[in-house]
Protein backbone atom coordinates (compact mmCIF):
# COMPACT_ATOMS: atom_id res chain seq x y z
CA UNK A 1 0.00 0.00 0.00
CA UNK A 2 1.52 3.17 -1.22
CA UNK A 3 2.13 5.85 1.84
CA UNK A 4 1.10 9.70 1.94
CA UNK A 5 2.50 12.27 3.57
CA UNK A 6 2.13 16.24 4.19
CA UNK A 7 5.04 16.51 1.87
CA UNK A 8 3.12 14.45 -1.22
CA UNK A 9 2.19 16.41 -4.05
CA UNK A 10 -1.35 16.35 -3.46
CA UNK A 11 -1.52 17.31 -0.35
CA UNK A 12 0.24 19.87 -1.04
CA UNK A 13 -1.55 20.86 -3.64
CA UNK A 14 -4.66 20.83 -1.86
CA UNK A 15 -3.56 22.40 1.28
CA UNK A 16 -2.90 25.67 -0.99
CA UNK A 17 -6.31 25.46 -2.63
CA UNK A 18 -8.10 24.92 1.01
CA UNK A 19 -6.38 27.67 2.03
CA UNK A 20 -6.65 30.18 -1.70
CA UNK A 21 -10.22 29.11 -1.84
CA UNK A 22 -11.26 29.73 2.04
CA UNK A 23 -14.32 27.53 1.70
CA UNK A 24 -17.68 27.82 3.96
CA UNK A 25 -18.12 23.98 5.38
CA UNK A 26 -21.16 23.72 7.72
CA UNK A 27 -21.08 20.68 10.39
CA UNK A 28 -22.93 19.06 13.23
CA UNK A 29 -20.67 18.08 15.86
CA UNK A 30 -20.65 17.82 20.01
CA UNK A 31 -20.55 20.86 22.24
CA UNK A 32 -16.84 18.96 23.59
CA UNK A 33 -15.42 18.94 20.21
CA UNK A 34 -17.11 21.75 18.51
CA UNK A 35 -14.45 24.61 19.55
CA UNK A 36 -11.23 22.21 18.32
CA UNK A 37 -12.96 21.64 15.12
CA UNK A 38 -13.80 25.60 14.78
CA UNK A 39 -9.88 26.11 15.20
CA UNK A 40 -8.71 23.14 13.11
CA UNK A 41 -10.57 24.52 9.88
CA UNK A 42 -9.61 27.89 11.12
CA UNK A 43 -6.10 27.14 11.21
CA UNK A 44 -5.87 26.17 7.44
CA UNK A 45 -7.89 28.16 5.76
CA UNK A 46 -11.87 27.51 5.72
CA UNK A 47 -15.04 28.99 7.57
CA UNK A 48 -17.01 26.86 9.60
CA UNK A 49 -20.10 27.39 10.82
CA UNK A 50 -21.54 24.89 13.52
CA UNK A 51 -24.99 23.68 14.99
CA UNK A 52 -28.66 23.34 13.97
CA UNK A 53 -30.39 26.53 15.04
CA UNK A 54 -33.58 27.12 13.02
CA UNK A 55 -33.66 26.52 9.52
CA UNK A 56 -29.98 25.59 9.47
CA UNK A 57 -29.77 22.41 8.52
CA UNK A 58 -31.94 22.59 5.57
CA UNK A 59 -30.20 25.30 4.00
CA UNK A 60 -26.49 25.41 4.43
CA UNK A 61 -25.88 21.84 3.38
CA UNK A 62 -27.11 23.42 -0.10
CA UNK A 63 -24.99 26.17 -0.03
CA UNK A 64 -21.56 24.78 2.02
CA UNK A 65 -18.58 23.81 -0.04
CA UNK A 66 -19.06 20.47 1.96
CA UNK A 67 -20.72 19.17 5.15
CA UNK A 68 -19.64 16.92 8.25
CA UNK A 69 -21.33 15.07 10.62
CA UNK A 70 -20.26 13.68 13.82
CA UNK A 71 -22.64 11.33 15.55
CA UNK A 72 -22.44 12.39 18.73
CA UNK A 73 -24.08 16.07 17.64
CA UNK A 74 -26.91 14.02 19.22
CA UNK A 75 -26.11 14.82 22.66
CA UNK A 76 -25.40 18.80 21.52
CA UNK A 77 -29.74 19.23 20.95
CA UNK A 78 -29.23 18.29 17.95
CA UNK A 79 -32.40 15.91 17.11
CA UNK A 80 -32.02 13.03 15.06
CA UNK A 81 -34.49 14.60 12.36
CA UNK A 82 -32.14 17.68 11.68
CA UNK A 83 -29.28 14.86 11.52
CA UNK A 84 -31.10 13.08 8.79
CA UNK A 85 -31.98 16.67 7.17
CA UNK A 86 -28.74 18.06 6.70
CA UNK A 87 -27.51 14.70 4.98
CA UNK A 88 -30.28 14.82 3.06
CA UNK A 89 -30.15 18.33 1.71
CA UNK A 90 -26.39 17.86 1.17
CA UNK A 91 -26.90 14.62 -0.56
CA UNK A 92 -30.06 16.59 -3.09
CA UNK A 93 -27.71 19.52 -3.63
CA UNK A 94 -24.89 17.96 -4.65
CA UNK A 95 -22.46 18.97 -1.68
CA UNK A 96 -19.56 16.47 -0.69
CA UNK A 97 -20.49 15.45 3.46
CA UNK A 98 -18.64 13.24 5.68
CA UNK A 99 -19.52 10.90 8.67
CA UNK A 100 -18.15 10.47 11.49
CA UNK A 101 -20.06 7.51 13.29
CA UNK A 102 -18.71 8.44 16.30
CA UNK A 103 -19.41 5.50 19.25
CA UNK A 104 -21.64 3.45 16.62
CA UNK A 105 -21.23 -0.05 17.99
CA UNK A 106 -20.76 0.79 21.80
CA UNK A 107 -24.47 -0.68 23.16
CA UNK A 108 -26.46 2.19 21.79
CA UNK A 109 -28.81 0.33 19.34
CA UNK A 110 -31.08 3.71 19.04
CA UNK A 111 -28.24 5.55 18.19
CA UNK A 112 -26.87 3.07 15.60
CA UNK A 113 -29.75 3.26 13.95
CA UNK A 114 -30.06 6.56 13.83
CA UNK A 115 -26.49 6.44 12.51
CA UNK A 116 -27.13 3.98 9.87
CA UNK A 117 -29.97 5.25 8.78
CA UNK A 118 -27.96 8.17 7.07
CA UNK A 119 -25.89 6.22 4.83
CA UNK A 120 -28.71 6.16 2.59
CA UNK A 121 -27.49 10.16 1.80
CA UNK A 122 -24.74 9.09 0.52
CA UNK A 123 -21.56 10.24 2.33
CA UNK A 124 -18.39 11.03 0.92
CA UNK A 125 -16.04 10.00 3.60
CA UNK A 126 -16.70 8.10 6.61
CA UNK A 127 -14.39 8.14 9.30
CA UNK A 128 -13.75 6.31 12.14
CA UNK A 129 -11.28 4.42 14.72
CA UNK A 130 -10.95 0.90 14.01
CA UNK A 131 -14.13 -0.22 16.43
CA UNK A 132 -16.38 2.37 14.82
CA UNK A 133 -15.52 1.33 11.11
CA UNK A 134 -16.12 -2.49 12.32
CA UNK A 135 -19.97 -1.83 13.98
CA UNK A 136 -20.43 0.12 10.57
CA UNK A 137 -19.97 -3.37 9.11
CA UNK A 138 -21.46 -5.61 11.54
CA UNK A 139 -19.34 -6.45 13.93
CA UNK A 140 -18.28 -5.45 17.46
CA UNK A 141 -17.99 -1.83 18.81
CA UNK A 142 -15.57 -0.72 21.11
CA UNK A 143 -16.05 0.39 24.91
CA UNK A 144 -17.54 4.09 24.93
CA UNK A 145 -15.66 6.08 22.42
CA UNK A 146 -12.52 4.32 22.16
CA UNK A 147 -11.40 1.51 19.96
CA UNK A 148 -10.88 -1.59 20.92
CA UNK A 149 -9.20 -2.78 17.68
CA UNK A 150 -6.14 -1.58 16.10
CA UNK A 151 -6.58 0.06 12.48
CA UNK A 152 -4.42 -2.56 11.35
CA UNK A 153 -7.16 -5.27 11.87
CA UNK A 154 -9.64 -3.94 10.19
CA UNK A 155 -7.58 -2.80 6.73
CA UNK A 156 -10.25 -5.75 4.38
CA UNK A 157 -13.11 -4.11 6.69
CA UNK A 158 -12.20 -0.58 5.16
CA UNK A 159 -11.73 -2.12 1.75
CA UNK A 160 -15.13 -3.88 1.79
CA UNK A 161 -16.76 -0.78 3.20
CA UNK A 162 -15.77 1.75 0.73
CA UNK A 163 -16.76 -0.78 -2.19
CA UNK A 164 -20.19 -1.49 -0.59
CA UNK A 165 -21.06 2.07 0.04
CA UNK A 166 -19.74 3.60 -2.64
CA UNK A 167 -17.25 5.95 -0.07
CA UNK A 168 -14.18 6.85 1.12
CA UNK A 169 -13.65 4.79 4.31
CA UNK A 170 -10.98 6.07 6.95
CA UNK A 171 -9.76 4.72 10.15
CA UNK A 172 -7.95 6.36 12.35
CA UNK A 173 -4.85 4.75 14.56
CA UNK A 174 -1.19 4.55 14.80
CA UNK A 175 -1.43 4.04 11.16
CA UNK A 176 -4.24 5.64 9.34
CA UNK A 177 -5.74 3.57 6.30
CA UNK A 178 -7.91 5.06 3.31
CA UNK A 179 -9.43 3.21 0.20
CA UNK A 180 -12.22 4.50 -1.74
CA UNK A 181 -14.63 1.88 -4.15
CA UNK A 182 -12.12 2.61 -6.71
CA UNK A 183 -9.61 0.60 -5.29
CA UNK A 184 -7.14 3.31 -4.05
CA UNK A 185 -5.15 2.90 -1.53
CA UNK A 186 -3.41 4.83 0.86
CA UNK A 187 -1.66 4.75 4.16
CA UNK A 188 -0.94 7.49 6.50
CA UNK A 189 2.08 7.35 9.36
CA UNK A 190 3.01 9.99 12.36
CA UNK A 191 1.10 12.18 14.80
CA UNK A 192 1.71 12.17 18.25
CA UNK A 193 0.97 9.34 21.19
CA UNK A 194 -1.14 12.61 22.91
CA UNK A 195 -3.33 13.06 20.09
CA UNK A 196 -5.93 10.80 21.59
CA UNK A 197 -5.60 12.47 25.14
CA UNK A 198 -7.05 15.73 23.44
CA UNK A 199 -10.62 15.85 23.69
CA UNK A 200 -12.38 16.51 19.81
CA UNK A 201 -8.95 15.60 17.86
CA UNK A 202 -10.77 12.65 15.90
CA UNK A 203 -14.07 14.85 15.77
CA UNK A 204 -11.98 17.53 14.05
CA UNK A 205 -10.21 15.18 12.45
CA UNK A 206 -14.00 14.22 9.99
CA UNK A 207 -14.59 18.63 10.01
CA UNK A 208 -10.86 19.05 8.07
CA UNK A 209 -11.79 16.10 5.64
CA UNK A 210 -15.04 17.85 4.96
CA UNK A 211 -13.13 21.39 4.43
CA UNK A 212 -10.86 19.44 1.51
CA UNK A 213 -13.93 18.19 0.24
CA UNK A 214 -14.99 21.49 -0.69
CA UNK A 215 -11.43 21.94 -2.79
CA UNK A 216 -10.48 18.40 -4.22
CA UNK A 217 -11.77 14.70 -4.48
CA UNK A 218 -13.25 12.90 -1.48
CA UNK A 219 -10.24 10.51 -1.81
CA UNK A 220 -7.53 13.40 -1.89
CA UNK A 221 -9.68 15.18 0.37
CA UNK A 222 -9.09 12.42 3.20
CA UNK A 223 -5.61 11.40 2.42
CA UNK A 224 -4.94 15.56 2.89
CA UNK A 225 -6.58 15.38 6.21
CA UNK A 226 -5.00 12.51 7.71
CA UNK A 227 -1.55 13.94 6.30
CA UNK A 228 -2.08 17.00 7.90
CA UNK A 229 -3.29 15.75 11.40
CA UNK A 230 -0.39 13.45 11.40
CA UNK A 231 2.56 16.59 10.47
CA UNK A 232 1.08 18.74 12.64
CA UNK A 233 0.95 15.94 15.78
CA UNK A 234 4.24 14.82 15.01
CA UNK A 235 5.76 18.19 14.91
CA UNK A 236 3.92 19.73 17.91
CA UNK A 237 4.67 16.99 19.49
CA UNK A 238 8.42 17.83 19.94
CA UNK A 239 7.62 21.04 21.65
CA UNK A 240 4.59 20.46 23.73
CA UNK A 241 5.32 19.50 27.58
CA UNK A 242 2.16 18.25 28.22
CA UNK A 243 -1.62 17.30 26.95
CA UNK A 244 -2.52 21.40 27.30
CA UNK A 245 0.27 22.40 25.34
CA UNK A 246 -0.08 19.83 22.99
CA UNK A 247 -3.47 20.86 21.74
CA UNK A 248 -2.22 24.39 21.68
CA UNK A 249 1.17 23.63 19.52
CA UNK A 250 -1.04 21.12 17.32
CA UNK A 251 -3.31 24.29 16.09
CA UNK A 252 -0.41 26.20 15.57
CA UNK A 253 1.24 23.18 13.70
CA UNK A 254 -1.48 22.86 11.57
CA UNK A 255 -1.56 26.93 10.85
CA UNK A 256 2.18 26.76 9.50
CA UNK A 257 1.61 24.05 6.92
């Protein structure tokens, strides 16, 4: 599997047009994660706008450069009806959205199903840790948020996903893997061993795939991402003397690409 990095050509490339082209990307995400993503899309180059007050979610999905979606909006009052709205209205209007299916699998089968019940939309990406990306397939979640699995285990899961949804499929680990129903292929090394001790980073992680959505192909778009998450961990990780200054030198990381 071929490897990319922040220093490939196309991530370069689209880290220049995310930040030339300053798109507006509209997502639904938790009130713990909402202010990380905010800053991540800041950082390089996009407006975000987050949340479901009225009338929202049935009209910027139309108008966004691209749309994300974190599961776990749900316990932000966001209802499950706006949820299924805003995929919906991206998926009508043409705009590029991404899941994150944050949890799915855990013991929540009211939540799955809420969850599942928006891949008929359509995503462009979904993202996940290794135990998320498995329960999207069937199998075993992992304990609360957190993965179980490594993303190693689950590389034929990914594969099988993107081809059966039509999707890029992400997860998220010490290696990051991406295929799309193509057949592409990519792996995705670095970050930091504190990345997962910062509260939102994988939540922000499925808002900066969105924002590359807006500027390149959903397959570029999360190969970018994950390239730029990993840079920016592995190089704030060499200054950072803790979690707190970690999440502080990982937005400023992610500003200097």
């Amino acid at each position: 599997m071929e490897t990319t990095t922040i220093e490939s050509a196309e991530v370069k490339a689209a880290v220049a047009s995310l930040r030339e082209k300053a798109p507006f990307v509209y997502g639904l995400t938790n009130y713990v994660a909402a202010n990380l993503s905010a800053n991540v899309l800041l950082a390089l180059g996009a407006g975000p706008a987050i949340g479901s007050a009225p009338g929202w979610t049935g009209a910027f999905p139309a108008g966004a450069g691209a749309v994300w979606i974190n599961g776990a909006a749900l316990m932000s009052s966001v209802t499950p009806e706006a949820l299924d709205e805003a995929a919906a209205t991206a998926h009508r209007a043409g705009t590029p959205w991404v899941l994150d299916p944050v949890a799915i699998g855990a013991g929540a089968n009211e939540y799955d199903a809420i969850l599942g019940a928006l891949l008929k939309h359509k995503p462009s990406i979904i993202r996940g840790n290794a135990s998320e990306i498995a329960a999207l397939a069937g199998g075993a979640g992992g304990s609360g948020v957190d993965s179980t699995l490594d993303s190693s285990e689950v590389i034929d899961i990914v594969k099988d996903l993107a081809t059966r949804l039509d999707a890029v499929v992400a997860v998220s680990g010490e290696v990051d893997y991406l295929c799309d129903s193509a057949g592409r292929a990519t792996a995705v090394r670095g970050g930091d061993a504190r990345m997962p001790q910062v509260t939102g980073t994988g939540c922000s992680l499925g808002a900066l795939s969105a924002a590359f959505c807006a500027v390149v192909d959903p397959f570029t778009a999360a190969a970018a991402a994950h390239a730029a998450f990993a840079a920016a961990g592995e190089r704030a990780g060499r200054r950072a003397s803790g979690t707190g200054s970690f999440a502080v030198a990982f937005v400023d990381e992610l500003s200097d690409l």
